[in-house]
N, C-alpha and C. Protein backbone atom coordinates (compact mmCIF):
# COMPACT_ATOMS: atom_id res chain seq x y z
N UNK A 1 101.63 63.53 88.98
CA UNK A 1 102.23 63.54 87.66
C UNK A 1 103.72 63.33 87.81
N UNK A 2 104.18 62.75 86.73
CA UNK A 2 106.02 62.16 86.95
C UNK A 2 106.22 62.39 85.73
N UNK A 3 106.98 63.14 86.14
CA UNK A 3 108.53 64.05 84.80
C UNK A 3 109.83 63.29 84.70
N UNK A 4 109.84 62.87 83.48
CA UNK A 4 111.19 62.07 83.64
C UNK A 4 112.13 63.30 83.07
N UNK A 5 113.24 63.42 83.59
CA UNK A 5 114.56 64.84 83.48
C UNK A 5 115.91 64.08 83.38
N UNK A 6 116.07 64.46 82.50
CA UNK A 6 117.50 64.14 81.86
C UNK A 6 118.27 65.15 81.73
N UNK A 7 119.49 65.21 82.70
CA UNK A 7 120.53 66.28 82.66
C UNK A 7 121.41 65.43 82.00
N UNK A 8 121.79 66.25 81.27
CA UNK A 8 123.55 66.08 80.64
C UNK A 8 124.42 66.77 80.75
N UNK A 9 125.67 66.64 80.43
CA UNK A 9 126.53 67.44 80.38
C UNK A 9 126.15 68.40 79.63
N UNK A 10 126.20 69.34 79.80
CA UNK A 10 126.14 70.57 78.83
C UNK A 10 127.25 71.97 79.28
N UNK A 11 127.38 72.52 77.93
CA UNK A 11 128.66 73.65 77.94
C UNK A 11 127.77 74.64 78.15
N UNK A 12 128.11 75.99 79.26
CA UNK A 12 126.99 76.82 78.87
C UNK A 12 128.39 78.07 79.63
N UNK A 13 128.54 78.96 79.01
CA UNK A 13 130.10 79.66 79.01
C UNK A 13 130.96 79.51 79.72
N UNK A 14 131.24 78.49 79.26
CA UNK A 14 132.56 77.65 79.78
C UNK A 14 132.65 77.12 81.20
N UNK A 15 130.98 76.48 81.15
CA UNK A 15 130.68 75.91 82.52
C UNK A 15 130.65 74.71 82.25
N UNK A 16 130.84 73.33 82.63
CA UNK A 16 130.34 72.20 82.49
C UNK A 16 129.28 71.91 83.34
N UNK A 17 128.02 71.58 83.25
CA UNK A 17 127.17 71.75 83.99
C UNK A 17 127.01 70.05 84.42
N UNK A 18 126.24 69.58 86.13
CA UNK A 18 126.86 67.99 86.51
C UNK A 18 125.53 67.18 85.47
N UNK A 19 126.23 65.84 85.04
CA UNK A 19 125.45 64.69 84.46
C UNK A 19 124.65 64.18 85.66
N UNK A 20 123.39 64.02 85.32
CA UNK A 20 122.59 63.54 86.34
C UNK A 20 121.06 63.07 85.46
N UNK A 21 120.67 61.96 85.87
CA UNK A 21 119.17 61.43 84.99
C UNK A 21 118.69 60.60 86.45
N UNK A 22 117.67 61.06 86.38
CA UNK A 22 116.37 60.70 87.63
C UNK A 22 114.95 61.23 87.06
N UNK A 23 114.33 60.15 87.45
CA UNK A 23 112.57 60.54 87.42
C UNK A 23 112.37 61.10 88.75
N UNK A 24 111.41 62.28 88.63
CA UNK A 24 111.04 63.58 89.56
C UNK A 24 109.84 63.68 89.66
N UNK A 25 109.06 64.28 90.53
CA UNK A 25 107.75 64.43 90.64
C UNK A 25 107.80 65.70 90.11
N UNK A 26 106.67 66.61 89.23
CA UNK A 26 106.70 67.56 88.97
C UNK A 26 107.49 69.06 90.01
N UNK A 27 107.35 68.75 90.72
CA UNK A 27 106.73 69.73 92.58
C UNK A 27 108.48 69.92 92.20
N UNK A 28 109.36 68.85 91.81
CA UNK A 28 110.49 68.72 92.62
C UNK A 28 111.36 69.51 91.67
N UNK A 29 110.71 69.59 90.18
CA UNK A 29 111.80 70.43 89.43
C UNK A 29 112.33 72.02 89.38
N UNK A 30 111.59 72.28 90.24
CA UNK A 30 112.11 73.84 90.30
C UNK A 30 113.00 73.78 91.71
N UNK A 31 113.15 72.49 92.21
CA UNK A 31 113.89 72.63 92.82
C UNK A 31 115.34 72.43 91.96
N UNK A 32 115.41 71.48 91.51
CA UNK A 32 116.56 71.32 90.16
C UNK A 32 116.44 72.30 89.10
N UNK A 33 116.02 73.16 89.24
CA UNK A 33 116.26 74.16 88.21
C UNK A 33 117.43 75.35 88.94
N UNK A 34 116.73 75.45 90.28
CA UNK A 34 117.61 76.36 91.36
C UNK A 34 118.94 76.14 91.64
N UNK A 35 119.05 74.45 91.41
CA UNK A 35 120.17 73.75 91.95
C UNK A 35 121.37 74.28 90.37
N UNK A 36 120.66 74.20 89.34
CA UNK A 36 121.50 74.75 87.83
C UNK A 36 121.39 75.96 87.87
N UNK A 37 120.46 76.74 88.38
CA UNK A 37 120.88 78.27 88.38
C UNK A 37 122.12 78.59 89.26
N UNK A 38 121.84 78.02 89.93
CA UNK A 38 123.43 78.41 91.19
C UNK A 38 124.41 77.63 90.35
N UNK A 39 124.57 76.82 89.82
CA UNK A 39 125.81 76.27 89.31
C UNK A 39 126.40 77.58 87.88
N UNK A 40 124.98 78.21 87.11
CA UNK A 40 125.62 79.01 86.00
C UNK A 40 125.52 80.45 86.64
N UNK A 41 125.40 80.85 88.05
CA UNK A 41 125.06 82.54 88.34
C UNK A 41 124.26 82.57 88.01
N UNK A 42 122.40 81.83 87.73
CA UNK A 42 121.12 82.55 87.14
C UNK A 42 121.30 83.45 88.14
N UNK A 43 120.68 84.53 88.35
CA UNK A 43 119.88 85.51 88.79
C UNK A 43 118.65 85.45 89.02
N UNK A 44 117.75 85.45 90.37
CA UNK A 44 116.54 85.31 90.14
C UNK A 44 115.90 86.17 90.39
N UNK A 45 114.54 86.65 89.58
CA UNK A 45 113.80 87.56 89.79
C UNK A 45 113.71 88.53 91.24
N UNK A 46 113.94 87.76 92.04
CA UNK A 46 113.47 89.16 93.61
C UNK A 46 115.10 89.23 93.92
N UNK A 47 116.27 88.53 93.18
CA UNK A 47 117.67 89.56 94.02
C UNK A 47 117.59 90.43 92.43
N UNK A 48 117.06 90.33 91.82
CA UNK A 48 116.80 91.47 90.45
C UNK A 48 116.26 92.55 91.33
N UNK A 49 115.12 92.31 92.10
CA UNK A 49 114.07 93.02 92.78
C UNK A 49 115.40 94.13 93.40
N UNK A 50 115.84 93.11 94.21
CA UNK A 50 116.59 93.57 95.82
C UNK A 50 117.60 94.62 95.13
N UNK A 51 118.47 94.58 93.63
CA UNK A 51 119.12 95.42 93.14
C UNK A 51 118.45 96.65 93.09
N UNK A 52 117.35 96.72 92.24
CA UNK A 52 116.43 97.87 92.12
C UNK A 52 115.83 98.64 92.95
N UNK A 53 115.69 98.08 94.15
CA UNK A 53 115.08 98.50 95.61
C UNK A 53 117.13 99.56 95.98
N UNK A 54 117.84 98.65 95.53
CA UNK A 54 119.17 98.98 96.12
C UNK A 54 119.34 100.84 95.34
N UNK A 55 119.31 100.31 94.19
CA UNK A 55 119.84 101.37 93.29
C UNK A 55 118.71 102.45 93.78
N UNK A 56 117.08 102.31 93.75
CA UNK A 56 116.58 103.49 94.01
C UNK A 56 116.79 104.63 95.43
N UNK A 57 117.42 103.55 96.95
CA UNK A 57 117.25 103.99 97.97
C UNK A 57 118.75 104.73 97.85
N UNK A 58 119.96 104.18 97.37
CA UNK A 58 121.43 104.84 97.45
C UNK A 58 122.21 104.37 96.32
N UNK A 59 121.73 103.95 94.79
CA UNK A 59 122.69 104.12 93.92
C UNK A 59 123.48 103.19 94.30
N UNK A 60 123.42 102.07 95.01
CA UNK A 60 124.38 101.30 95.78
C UNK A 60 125.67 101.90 96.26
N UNK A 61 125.67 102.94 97.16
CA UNK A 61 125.88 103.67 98.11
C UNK A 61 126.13 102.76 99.55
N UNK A 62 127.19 102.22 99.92
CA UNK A 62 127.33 101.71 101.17
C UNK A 62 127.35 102.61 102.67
N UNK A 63 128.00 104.03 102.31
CA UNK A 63 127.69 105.08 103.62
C UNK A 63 127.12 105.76 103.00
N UNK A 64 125.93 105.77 102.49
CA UNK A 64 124.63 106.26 101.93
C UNK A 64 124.33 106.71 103.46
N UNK A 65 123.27 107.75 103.53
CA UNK A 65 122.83 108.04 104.72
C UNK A 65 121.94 109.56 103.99
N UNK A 66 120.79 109.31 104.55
CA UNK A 66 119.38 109.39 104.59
C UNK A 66 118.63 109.84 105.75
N UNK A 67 117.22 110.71 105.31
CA UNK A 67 116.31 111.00 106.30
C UNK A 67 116.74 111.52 107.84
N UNK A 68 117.69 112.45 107.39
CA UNK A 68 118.24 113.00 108.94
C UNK A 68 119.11 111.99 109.12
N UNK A 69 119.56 111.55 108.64
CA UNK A 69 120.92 110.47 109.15
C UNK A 69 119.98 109.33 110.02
N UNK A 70 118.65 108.61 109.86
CA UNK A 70 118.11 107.66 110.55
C UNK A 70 118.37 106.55 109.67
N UNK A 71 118.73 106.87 108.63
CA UNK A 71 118.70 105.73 107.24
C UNK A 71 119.72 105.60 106.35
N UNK A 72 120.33 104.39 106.76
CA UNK A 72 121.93 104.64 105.64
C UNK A 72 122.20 103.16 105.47
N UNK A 73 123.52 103.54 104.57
CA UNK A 73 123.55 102.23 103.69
C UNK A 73 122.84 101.81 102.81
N UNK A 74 123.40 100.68 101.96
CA UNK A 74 122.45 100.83 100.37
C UNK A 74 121.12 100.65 100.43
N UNK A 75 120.32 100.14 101.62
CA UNK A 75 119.06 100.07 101.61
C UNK A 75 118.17 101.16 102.80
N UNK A 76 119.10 101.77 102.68
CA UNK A 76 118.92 102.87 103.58
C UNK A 76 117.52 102.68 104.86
N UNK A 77 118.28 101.26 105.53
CA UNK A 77 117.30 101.00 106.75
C UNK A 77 117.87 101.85 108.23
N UNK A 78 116.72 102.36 108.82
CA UNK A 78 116.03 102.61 110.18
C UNK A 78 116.57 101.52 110.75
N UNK A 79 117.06 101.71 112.04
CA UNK A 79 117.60 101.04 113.31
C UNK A 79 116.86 100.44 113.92
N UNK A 80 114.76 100.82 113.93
CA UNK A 80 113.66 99.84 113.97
C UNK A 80 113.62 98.86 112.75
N UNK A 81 114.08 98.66 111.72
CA UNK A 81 114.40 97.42 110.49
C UNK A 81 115.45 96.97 111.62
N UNK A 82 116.54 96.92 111.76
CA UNK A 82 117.24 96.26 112.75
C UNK A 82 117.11 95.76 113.91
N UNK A 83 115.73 96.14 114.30
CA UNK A 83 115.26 95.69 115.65
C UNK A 83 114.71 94.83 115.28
N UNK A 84 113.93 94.78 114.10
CA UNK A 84 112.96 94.33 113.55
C UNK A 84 113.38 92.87 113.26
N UNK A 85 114.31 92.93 112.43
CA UNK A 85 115.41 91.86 111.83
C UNK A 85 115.75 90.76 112.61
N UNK A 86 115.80 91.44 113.93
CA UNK A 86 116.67 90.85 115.43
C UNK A 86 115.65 90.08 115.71
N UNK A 87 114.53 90.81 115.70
CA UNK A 87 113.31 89.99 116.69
C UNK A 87 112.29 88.86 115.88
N UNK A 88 112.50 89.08 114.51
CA UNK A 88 112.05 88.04 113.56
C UNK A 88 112.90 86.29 113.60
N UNK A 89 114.54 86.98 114.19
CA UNK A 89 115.35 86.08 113.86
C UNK A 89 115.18 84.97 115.80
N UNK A 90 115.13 86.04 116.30
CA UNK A 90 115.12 85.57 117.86
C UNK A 90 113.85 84.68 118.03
N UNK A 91 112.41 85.00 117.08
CA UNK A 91 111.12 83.90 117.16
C UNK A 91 111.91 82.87 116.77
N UNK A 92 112.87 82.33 116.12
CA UNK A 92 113.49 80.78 115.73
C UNK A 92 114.57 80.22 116.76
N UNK A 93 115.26 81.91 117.44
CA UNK A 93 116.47 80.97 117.70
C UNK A 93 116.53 82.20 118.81
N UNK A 94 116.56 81.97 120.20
CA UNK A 94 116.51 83.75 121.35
C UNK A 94 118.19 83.73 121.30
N UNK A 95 119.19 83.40 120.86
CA UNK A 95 120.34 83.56 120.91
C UNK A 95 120.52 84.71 119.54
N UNK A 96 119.68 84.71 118.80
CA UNK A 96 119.88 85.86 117.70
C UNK A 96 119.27 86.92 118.03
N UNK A 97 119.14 87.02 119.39
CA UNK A 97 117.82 88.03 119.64
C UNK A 97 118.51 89.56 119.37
N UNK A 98 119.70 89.69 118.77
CA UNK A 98 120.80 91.19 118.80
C UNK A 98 121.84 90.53 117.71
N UNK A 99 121.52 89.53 116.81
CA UNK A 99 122.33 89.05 115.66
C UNK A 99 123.22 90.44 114.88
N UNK A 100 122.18 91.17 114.56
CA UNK A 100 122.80 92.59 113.65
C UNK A 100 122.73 93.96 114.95
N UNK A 101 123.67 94.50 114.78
CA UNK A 101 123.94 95.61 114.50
C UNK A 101 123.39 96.84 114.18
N UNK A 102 123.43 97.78 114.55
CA UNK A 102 122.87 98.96 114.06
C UNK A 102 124.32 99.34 112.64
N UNK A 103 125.14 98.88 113.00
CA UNK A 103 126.67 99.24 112.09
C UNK A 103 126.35 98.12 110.92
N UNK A 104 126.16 96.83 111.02
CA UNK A 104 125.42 96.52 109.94
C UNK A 104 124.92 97.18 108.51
N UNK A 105 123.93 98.00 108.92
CA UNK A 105 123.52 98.64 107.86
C UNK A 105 124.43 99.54 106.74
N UNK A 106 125.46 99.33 107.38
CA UNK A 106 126.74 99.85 106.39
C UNK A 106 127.18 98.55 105.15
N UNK A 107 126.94 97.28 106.21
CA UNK A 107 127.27 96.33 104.93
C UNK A 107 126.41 96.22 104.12
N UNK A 108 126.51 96.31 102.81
CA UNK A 108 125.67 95.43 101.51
C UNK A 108 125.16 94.39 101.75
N UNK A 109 126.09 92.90 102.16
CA UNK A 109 125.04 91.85 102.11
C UNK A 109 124.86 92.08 103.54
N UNK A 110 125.41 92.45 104.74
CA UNK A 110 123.94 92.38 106.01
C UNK A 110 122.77 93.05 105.52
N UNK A 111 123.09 94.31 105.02
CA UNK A 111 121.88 95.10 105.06
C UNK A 111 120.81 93.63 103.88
N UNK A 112 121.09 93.52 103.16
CA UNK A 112 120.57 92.72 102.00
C UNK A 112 119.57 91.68 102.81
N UNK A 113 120.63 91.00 104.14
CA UNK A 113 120.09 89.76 104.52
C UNK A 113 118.74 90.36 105.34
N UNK A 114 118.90 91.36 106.02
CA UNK A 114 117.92 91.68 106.61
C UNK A 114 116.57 92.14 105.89
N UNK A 115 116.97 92.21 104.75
CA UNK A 115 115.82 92.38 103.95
C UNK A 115 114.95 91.35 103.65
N UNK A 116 115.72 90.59 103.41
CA UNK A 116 115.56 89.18 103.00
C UNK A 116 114.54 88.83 104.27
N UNK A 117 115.03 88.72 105.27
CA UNK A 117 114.76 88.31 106.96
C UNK A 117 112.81 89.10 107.02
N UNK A 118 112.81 90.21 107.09
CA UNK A 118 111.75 91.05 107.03
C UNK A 118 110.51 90.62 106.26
N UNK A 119 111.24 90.29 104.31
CA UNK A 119 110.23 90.31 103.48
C UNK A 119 109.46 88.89 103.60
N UNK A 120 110.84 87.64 103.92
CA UNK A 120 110.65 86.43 104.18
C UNK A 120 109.55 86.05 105.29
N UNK A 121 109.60 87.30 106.44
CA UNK A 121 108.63 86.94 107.35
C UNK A 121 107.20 87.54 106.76
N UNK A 122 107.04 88.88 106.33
CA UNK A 122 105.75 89.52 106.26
C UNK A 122 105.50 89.43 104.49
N UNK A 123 105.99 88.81 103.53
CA UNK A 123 105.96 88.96 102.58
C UNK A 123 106.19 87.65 101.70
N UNK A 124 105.91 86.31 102.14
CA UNK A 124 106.50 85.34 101.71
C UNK A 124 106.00 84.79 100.40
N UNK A 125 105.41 85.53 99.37
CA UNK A 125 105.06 85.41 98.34
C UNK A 125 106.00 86.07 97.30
N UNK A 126 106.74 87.08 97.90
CA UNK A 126 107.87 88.33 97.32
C UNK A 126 107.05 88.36 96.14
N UNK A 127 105.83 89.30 96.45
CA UNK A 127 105.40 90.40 95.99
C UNK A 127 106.01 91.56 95.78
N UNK A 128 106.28 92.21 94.53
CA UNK A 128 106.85 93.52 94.55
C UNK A 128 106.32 94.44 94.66
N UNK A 129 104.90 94.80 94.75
CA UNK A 129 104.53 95.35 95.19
C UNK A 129 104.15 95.48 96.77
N UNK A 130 103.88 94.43 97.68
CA UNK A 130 103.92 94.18 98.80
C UNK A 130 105.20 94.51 99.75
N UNK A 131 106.56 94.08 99.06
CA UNK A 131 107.85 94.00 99.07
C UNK A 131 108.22 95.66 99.61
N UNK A 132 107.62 96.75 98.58
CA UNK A 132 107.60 98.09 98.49
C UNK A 132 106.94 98.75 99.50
N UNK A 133 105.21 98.18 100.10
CA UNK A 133 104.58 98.56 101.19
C UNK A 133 105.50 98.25 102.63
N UNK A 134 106.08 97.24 102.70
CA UNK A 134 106.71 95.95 104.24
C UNK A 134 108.00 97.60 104.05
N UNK A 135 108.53 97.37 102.97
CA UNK A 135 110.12 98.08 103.04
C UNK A 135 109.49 99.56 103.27
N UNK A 136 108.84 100.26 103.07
CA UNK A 136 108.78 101.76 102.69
C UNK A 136 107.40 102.02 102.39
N UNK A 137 106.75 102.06 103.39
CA UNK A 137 105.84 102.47 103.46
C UNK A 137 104.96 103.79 103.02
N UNK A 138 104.38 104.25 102.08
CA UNK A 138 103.45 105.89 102.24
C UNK A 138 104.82 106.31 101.29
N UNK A 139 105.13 105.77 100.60
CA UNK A 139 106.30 106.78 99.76
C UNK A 139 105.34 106.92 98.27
N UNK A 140 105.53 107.66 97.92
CA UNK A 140 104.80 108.34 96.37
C UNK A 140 104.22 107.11 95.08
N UNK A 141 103.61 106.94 94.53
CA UNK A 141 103.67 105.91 93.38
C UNK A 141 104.74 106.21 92.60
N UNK A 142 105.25 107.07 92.45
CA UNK A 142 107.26 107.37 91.73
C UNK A 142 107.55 106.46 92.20
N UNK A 143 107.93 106.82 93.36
CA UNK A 143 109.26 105.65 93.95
C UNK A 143 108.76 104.17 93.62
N UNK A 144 107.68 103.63 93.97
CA UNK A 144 107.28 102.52 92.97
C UNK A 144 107.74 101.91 91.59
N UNK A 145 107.17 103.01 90.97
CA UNK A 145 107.30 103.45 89.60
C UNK A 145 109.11 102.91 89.28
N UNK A 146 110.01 103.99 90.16
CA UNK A 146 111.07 103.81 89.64
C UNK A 146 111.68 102.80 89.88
N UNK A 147 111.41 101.97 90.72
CA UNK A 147 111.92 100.41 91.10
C UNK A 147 111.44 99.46 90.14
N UNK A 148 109.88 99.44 90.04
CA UNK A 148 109.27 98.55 88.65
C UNK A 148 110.54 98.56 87.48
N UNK A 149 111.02 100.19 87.25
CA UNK A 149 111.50 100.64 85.95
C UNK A 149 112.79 100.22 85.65
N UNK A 150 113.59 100.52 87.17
CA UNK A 150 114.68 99.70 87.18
C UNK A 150 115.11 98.16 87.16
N UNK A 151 113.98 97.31 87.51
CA UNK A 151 113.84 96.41 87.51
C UNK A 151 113.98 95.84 86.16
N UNK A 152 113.00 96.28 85.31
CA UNK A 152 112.69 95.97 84.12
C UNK A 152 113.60 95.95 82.82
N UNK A 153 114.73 96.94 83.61
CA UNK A 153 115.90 97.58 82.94
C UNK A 153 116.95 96.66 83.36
N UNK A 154 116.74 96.24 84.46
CA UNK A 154 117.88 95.03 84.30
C UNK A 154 117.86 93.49 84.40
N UNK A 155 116.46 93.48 83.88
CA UNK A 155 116.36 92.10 83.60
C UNK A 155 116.14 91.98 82.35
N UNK A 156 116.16 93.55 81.95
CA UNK A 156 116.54 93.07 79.76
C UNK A 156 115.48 93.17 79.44
């Protein structure tokens, strides 16, 4: 099937968004949709996710620290998530085989990327519920609960 897509200029708060007209195969427009979300800040559904996962583990808390001090930072990952991270990244490339840090987990976007890194390997559908089992395993249907809730709360 062939989608003919016509971009125009368009104003969208005080963005000029680029002129562009091409025929596309269906498959290809969500790739051009991604390409205009990054041009206006869309937000997409799983870094919505990744906020809500953020806010429930530390309030976005950067020396957050957790579970006997094994878990800190806003996503309050275990130093096995960092091993973890390392050794997902080292199957592509053995020079990343120690990319992060255990100090890492203090930053926001490392900690973030490694999430990313984890869910991307065992989760590549970004399931939120799956997302919740890979990250945090055996935790209560609450904590579920309150990520769904937060979620839902900030995507309006």
């Amino acid at each position: 099937m062939i989608v003919f897509i016509t971009i125009v200029s368009v104003w969208l708060n005080n963005i000029k968004l680029p002129v562009r007209a091409e025929t596309v195969k269906a498959e290809q427009t969500e790739e051009i949709v991604e390409e205009i979300a990054e041009v206006v800040e869309v937000e997409s559904e799983w870094d919505t996710f990744i906020k809500a996962v953020i806010w429930k583990e530390s309030k976005g808390d950067e020396n957050a620290i957790g579970d006997s001090g094994r878990a800190v930072g806003v996503l309050q990952i275990h130093p096995i998530m960092v091993r973890e991270a390392n050794r997902i990244l080292a199957m592509k490339d053995k020079s990343k085989a120690n990319y992060y840090s255990y100090d890492d987990r203090y930053s926001r976007e490392k900690s973030i990327e490694m999430f990313k890194i984890v869910q991307d390997y065992y989760n590549k559908s970004h399931d939120f519920k799956k997302a919740l089992d890979v990250w945090n395993h055996g935790h209560p249907a609450s904590y579920h609960n309150d990520i769904i809730d937060k979620y839902n709360e900030l995507r309006g």
